[in-house]
PDB file of N, CA and C in Angstrom:
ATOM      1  N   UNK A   1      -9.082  20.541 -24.415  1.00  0.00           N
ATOM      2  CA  UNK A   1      -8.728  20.137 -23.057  1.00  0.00           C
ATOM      3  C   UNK A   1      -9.340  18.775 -22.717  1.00  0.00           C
ATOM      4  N   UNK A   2     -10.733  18.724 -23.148  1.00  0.00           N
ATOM      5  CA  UNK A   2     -11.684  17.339 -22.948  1.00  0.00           C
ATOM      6  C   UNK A   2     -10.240  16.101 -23.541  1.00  0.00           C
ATOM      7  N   UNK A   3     -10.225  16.108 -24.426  1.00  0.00           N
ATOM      8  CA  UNK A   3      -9.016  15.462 -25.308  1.00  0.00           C
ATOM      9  C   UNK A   3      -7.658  14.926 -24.922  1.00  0.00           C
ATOM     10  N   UNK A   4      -7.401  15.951 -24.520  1.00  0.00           N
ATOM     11  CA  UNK A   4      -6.121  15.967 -23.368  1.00  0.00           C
ATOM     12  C   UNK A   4      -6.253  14.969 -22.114  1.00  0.00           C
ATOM     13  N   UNK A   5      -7.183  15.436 -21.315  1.00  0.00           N
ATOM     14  CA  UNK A   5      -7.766  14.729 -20.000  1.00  0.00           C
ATOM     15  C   UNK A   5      -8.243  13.165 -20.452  1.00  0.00           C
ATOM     16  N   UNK A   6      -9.225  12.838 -21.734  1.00  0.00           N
ATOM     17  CA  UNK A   6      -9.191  11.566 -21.911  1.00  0.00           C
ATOM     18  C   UNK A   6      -7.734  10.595 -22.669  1.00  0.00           C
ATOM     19  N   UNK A   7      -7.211  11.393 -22.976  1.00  0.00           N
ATOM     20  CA  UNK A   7      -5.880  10.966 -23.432  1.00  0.00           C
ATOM     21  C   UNK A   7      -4.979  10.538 -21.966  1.00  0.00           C
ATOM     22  N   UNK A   8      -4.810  10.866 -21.166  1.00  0.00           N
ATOM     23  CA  UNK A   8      -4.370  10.893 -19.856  1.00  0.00           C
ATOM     24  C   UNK A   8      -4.945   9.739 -19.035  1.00  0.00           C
ATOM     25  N   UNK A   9      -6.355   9.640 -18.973  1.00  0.00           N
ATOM     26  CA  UNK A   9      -6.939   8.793 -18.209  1.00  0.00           C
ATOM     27  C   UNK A   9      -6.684   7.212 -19.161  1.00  0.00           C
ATOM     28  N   UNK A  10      -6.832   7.359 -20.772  1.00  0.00           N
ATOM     29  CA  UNK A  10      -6.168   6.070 -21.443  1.00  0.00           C
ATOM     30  C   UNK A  10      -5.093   5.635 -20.838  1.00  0.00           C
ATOM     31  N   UNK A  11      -3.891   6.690 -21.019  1.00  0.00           N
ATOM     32  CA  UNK A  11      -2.889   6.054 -20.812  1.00  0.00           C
ATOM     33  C   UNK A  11      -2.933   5.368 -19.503  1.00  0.00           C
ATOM     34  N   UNK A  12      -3.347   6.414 -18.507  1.00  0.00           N
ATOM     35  CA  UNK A  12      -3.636   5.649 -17.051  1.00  0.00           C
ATOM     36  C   UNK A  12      -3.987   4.162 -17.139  1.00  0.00           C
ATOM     37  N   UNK A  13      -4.937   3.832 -17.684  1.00  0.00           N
ATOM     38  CA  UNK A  13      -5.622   2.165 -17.772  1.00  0.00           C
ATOM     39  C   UNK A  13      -4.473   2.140 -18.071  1.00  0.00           C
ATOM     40  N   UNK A  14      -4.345   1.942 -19.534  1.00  0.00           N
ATOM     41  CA  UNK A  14      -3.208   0.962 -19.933  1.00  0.00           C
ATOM     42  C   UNK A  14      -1.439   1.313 -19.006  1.00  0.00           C
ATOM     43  N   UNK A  15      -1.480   1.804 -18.522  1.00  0.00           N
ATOM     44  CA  UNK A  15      -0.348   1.357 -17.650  1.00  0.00           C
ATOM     45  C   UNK A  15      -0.270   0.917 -16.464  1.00  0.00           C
ATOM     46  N   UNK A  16      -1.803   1.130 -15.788  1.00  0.00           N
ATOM     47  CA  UNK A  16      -2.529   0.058 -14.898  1.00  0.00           C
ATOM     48  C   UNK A  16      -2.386  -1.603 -15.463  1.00  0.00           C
ATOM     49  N   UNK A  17      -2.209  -1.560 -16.416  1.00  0.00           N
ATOM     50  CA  UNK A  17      -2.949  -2.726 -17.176  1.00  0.00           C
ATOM     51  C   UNK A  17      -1.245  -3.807 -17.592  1.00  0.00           C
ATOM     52  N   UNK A  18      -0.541  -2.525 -18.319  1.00  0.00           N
ATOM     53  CA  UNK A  18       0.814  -3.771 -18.249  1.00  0.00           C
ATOM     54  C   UNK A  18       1.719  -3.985 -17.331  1.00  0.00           C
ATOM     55  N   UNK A  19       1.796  -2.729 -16.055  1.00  0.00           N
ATOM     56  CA  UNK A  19       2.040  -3.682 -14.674  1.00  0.00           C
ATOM     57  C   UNK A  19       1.562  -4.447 -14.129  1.00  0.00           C
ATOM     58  N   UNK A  20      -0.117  -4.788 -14.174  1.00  0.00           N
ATOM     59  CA  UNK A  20      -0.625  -6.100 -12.853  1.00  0.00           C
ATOM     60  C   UNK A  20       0.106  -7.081 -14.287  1.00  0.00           C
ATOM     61  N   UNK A  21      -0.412  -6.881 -15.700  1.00  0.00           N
ATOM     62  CA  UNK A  21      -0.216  -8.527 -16.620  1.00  0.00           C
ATOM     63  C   UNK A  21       1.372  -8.452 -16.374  1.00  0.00           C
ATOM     64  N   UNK A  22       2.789  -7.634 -16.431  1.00  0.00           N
ATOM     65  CA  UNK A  22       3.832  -8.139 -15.872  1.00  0.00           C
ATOM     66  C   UNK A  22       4.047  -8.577 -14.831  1.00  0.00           C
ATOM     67  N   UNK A  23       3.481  -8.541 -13.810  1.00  0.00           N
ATOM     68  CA  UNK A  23       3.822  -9.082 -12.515  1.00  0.00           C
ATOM     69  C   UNK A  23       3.257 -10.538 -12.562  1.00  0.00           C
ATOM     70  N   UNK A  24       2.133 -10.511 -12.403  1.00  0.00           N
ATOM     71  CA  UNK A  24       1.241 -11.601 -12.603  1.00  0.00           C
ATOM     72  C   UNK A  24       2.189 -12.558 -13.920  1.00  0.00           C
ATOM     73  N   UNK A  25       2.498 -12.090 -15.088  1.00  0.00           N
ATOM     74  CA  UNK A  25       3.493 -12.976 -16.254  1.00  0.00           C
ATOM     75  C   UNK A  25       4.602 -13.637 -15.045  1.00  0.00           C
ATOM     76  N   UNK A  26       5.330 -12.812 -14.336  1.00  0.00           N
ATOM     77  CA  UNK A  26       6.361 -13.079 -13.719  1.00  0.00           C
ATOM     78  C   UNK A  26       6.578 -14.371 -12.823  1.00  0.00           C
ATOM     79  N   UNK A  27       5.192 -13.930 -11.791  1.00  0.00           N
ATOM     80  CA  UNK A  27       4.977 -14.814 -10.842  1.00  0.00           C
ATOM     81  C   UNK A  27       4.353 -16.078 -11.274  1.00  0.00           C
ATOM     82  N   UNK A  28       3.975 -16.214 -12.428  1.00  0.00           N
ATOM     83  CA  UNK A  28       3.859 -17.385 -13.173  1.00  0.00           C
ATOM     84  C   UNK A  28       4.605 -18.101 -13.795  1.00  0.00           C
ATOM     85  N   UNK A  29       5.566 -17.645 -14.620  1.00  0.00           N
ATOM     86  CA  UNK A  29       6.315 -17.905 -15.287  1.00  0.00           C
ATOM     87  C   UNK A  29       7.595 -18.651 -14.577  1.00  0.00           C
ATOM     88  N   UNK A  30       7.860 -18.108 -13.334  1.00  0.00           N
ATOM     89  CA  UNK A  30       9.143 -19.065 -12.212  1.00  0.00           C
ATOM     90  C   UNK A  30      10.716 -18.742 -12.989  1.00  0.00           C
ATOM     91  N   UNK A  31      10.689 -18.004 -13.834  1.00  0.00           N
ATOM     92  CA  UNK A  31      12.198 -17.635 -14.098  1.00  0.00           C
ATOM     93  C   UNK A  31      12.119 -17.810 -15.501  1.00  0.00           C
ATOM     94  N   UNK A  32      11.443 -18.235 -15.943  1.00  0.00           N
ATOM     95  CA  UNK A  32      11.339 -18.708 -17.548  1.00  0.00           C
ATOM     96  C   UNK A  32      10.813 -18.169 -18.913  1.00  0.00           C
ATOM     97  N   UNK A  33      11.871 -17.244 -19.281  1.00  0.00           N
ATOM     98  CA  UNK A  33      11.164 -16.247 -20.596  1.00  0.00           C
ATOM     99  C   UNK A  33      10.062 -16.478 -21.546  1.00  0.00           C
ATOM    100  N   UNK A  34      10.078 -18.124 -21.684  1.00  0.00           N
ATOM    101  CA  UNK A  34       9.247 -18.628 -22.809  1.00  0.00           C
ATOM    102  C   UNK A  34       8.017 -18.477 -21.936  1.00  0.00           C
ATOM    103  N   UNK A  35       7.874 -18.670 -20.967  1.00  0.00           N
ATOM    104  CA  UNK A  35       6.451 -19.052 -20.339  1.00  0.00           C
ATOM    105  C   UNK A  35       5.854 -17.846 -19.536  1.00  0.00           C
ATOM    106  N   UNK A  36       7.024 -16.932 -19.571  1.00  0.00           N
ATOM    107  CA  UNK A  36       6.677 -15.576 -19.136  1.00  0.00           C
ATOM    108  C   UNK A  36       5.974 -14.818 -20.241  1.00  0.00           C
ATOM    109  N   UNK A  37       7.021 -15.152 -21.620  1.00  0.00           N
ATOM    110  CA  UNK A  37       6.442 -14.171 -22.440  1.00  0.00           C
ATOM    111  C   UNK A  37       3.977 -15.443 -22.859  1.00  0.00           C
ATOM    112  N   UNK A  38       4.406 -16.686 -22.674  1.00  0.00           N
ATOM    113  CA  UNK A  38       2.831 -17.084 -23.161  1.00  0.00           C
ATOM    114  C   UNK A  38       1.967 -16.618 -21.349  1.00  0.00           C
ATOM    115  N   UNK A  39       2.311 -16.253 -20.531  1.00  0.00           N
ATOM    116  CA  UNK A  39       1.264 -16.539 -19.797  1.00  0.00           C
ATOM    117  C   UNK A  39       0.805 -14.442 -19.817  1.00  0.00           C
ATOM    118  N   UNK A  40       1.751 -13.553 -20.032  1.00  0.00           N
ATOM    119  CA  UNK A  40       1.599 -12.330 -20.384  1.00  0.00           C
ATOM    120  C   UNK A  40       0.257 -12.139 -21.519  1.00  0.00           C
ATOM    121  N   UNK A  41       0.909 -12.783 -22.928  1.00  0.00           N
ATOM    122  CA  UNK A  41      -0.285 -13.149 -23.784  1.00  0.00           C
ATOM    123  C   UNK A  41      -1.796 -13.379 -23.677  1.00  0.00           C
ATOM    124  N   UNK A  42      -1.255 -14.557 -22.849  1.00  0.00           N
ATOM    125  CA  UNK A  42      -2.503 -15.201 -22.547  1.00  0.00           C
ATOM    126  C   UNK A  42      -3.436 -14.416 -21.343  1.00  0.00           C
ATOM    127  N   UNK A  43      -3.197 -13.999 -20.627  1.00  0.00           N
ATOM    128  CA  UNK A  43      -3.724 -12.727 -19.404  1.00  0.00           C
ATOM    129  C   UNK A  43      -4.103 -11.834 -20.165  1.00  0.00           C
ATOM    130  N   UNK A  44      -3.721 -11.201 -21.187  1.00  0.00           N
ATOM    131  CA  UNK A  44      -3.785  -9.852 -22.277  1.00  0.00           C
ATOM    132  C   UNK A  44      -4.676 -10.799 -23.111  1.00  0.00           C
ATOM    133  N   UNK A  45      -4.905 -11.239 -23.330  1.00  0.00           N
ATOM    134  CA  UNK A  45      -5.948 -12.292 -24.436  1.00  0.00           C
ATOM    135  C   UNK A  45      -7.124 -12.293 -23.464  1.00  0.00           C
ATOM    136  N   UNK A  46      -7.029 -12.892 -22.772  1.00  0.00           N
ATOM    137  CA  UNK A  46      -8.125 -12.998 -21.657  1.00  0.00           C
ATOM    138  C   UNK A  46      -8.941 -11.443 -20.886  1.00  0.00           C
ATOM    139  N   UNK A  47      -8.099 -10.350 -20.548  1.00  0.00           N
ATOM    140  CA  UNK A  47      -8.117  -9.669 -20.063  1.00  0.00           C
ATOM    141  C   UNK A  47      -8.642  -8.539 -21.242  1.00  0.00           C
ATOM    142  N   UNK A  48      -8.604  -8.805 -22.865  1.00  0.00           N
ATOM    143  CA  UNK A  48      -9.361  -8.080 -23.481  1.00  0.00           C
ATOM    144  C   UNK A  48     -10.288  -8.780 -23.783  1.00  0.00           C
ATOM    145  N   UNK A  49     -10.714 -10.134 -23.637  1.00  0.00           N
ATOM    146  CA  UNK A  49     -11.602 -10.459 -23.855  1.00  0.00           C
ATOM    147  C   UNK A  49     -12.845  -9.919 -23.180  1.00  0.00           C
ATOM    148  N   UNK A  50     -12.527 -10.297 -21.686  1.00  0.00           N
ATOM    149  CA  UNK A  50     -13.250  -9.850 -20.645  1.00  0.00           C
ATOM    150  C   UNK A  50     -13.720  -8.725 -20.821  1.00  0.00           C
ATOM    151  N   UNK A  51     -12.937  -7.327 -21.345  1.00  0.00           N
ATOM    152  CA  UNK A  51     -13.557  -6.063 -21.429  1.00  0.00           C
ATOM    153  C   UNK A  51     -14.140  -6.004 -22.412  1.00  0.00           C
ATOM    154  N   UNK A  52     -14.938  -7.150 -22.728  1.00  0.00           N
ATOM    155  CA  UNK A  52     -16.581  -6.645 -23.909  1.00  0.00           C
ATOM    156  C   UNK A  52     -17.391  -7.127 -23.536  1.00  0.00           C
ATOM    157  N   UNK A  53     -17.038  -7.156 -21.840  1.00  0.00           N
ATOM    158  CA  UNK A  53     -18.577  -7.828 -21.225  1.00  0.00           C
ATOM    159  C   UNK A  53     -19.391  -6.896 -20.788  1.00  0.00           C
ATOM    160  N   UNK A  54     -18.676  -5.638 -20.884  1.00  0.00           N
ATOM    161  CA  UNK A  54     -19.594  -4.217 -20.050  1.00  0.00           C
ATOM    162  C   UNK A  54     -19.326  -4.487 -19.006  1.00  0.00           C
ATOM    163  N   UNK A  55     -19.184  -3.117 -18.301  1.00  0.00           N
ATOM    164  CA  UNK A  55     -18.675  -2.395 -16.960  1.00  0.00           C
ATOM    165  C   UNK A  55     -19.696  -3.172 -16.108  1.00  0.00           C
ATOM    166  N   UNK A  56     -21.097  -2.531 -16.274  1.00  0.00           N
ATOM    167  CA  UNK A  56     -22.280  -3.408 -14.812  1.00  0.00           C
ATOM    168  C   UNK A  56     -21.932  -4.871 -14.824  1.00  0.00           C
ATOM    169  N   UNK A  57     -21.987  -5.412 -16.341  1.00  0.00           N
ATOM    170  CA  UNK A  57     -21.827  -6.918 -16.011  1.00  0.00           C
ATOM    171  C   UNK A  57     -20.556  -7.506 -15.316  1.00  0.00           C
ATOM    172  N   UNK A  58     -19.538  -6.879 -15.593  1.00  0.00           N
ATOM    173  CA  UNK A  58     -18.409  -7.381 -15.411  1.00  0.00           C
ATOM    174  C   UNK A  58     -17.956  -7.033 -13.962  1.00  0.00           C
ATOM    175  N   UNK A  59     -19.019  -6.089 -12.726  1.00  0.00           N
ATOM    176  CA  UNK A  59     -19.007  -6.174 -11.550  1.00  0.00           C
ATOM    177  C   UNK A  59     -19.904  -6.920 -11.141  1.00  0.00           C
ATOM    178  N   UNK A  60     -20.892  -7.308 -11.766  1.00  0.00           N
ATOM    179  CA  UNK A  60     -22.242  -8.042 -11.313  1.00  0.00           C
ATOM    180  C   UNK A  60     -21.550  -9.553 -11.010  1.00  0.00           C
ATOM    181  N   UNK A  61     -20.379 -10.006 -11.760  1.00  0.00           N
ATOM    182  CA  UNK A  61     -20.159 -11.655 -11.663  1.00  0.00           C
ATOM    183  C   UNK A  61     -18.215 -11.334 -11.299  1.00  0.00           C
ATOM    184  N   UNK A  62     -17.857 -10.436 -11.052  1.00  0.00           N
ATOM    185  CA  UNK A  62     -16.404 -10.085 -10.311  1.00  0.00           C
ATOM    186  C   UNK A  62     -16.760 -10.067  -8.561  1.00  0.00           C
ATOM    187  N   UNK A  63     -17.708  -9.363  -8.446  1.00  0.00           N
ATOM    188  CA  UNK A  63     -17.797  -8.638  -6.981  1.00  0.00           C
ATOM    189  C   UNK A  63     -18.243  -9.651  -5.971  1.00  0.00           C
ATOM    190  N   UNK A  64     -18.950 -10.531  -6.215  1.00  0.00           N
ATOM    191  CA  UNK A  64     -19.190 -11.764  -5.736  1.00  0.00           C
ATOM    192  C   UNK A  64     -18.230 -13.010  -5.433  1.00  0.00           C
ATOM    193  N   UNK A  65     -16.954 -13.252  -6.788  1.00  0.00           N
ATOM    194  CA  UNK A  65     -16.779 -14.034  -6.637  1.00  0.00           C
ATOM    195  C   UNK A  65     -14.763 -13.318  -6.611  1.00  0.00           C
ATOM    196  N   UNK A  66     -14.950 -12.290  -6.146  1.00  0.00           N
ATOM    197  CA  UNK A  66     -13.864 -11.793  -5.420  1.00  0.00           C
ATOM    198  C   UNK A  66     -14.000 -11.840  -3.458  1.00  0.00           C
ATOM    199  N   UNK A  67     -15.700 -11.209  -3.625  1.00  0.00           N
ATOM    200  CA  UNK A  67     -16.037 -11.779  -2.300  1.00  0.00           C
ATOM    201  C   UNK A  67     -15.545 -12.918  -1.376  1.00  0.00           C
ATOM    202  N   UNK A  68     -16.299 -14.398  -1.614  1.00  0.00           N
ATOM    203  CA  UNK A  68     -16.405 -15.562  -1.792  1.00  0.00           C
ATOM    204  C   UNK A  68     -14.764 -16.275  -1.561  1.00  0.00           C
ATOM    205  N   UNK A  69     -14.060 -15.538  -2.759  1.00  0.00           N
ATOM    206  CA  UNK A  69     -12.451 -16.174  -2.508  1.00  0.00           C
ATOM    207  C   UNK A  69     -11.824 -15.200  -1.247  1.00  0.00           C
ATOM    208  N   UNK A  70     -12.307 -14.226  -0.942  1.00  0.00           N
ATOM    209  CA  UNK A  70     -11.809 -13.648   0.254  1.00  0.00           C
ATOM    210  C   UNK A  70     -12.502 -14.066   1.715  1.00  0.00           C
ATOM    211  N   UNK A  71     -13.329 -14.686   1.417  1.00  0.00           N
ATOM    212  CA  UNK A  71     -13.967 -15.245   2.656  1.00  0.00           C
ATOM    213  C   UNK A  71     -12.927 -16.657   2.835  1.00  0.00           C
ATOM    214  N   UNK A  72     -13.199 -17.160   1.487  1.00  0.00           N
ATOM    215  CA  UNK A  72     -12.245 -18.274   1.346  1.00  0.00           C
ATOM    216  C   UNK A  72     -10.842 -18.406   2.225  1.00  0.00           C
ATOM    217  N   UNK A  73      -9.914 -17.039   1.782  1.00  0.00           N
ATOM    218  CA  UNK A  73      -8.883 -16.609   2.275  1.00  0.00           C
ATOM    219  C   UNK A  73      -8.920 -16.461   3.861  1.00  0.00           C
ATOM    220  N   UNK A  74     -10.074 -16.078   4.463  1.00  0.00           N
ATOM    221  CA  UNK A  74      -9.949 -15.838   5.633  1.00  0.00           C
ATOM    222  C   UNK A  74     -10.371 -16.735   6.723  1.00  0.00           C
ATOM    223  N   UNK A  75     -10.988 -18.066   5.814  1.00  0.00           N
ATOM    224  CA  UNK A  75     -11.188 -19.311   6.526  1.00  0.00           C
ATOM    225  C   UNK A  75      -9.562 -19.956   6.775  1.00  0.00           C
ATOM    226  N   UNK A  76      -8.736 -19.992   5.606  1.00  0.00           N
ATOM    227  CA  UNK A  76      -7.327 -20.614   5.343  1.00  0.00           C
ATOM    228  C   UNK A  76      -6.420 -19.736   6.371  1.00  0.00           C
ATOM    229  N   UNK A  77      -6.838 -18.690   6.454  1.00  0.00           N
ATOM    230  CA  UNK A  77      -5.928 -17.784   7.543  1.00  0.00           C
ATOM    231  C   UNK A  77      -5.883 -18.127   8.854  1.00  0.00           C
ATOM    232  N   UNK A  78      -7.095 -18.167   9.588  1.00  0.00           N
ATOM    233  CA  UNK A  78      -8.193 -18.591  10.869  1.00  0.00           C
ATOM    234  C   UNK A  78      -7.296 -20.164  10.813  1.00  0.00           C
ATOM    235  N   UNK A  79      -7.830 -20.695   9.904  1.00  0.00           N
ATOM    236  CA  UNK A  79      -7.207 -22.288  10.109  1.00  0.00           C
ATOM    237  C   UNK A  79      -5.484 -22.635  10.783  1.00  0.00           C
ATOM    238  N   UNK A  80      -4.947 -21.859   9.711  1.00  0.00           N
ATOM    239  CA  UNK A  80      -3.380 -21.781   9.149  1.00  0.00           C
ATOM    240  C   UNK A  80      -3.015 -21.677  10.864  1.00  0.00           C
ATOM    241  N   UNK A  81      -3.531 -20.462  11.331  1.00  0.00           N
ATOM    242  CA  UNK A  81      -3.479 -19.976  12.744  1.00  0.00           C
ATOM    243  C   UNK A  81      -3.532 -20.946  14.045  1.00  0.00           C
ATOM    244  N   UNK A  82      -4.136 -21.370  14.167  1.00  0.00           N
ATOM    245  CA  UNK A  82      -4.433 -22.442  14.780  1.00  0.00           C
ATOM    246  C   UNK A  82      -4.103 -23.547  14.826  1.00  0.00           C
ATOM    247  N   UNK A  83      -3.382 -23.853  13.492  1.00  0.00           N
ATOM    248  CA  UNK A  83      -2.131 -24.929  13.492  1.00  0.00           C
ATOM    249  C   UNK A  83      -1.472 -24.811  13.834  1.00  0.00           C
ATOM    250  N   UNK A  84      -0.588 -23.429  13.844  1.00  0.00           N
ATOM    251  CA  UNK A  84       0.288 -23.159  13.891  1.00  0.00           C
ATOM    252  C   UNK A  84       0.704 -22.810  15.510  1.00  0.00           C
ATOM    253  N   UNK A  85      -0.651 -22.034  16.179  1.00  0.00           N
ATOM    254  CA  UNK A  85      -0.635 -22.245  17.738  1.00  0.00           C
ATOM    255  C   UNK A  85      -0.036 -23.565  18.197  1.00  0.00           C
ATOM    256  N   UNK A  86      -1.373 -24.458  17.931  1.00  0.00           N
ATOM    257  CA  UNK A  86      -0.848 -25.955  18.564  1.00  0.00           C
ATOM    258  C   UNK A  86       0.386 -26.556  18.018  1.00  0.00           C
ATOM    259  N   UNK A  87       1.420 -26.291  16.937  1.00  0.00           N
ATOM    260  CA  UNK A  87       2.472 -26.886  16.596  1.00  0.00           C
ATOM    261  C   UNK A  87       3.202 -26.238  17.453  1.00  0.00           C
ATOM    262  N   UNK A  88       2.919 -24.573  17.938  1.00  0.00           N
ATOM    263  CA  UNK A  88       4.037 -23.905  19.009  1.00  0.00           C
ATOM    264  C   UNK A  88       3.734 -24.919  20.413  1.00  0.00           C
ATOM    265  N   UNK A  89       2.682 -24.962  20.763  1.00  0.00           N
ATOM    266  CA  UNK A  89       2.488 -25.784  21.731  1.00  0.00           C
ATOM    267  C   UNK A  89       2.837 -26.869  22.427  1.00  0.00           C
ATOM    268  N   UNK A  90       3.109 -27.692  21.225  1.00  0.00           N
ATOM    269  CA  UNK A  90       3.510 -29.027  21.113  1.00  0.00           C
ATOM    270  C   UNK A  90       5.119 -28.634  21.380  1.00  0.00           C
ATOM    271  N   UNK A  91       5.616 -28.093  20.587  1.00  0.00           N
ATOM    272  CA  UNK A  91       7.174 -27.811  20.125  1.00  0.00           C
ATOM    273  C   UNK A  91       7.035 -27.668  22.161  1.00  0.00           C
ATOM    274  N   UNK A  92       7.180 -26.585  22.889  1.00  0.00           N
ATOM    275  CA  UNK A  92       7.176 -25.957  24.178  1.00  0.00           C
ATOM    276  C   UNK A  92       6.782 -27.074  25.057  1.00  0.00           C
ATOM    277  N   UNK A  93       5.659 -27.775  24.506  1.00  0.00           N
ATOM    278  CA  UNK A  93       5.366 -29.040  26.111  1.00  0.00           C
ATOM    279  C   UNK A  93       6.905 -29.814  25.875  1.00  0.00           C
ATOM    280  N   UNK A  94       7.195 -30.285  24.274  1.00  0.00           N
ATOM    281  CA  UNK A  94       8.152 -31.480  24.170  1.00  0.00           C
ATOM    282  C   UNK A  94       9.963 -30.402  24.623  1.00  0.00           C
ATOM    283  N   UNK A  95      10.107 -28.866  24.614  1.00  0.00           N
ATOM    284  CA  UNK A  95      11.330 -28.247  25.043  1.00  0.00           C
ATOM    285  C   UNK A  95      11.323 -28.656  26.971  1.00  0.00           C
ATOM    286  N   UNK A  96       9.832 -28.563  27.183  1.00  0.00           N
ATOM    287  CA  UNK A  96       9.837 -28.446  28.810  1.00  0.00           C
ATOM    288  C   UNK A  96      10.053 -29.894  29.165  1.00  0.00           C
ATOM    289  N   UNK A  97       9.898 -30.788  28.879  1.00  0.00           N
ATOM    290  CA  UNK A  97      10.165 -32.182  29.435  1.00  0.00           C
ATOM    291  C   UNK A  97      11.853 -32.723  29.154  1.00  0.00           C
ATOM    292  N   UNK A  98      12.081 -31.814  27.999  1.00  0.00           N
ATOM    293  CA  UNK A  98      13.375 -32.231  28.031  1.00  0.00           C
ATOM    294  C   UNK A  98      14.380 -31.509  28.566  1.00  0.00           C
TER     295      UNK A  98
END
């Protein structure tokens, strides 16, 4: 049964694993088989590389700098926002005068 259950949880990863690298191939690639099929590769090259860094390590220098780009993200959001106010703004003073 042990056998069974880790057989199950494998497959789990790995089919975790070739949907994000297809999507991610996809959205890289822009329509283009050749560059779909090297950037798939290359993510799967990279992405086994990465898993011989060990589990602690490989949250110790992920968790931070997943952090960091999400703070990132939420400065660009905040910003984005606020442009986008004052461009409504602008648009509405220049509808009312005319």
């Amino acid at each position: 049964m042990r056998q069974l259950y880790a057989f199950v949880i494998f497959g789990l990863i790995f089919n975790t694993v070739f949907s994000l690298y297809y999507a991610l191939g996809k959205r890289f690639s822009a329509g283009s088989d050749k560059r779909y099929k090297f950037f798939v590769a290359a993510f799967a090259l990279a992405g086994f590389s990465i898993s011989f860094m060990g589990f602690r390590q490989l949250v110790a220098v992920m968790y931070p700098i997943i952090g960091y780009l999400g703070l990132l993200m939420l400065v660009v959001l905040v910003v984005a926002s606020y442009r986008k106010k004052a461009e409504f703004a602008r648009k509405k003073k220049f509808e009312i005068i005319f």
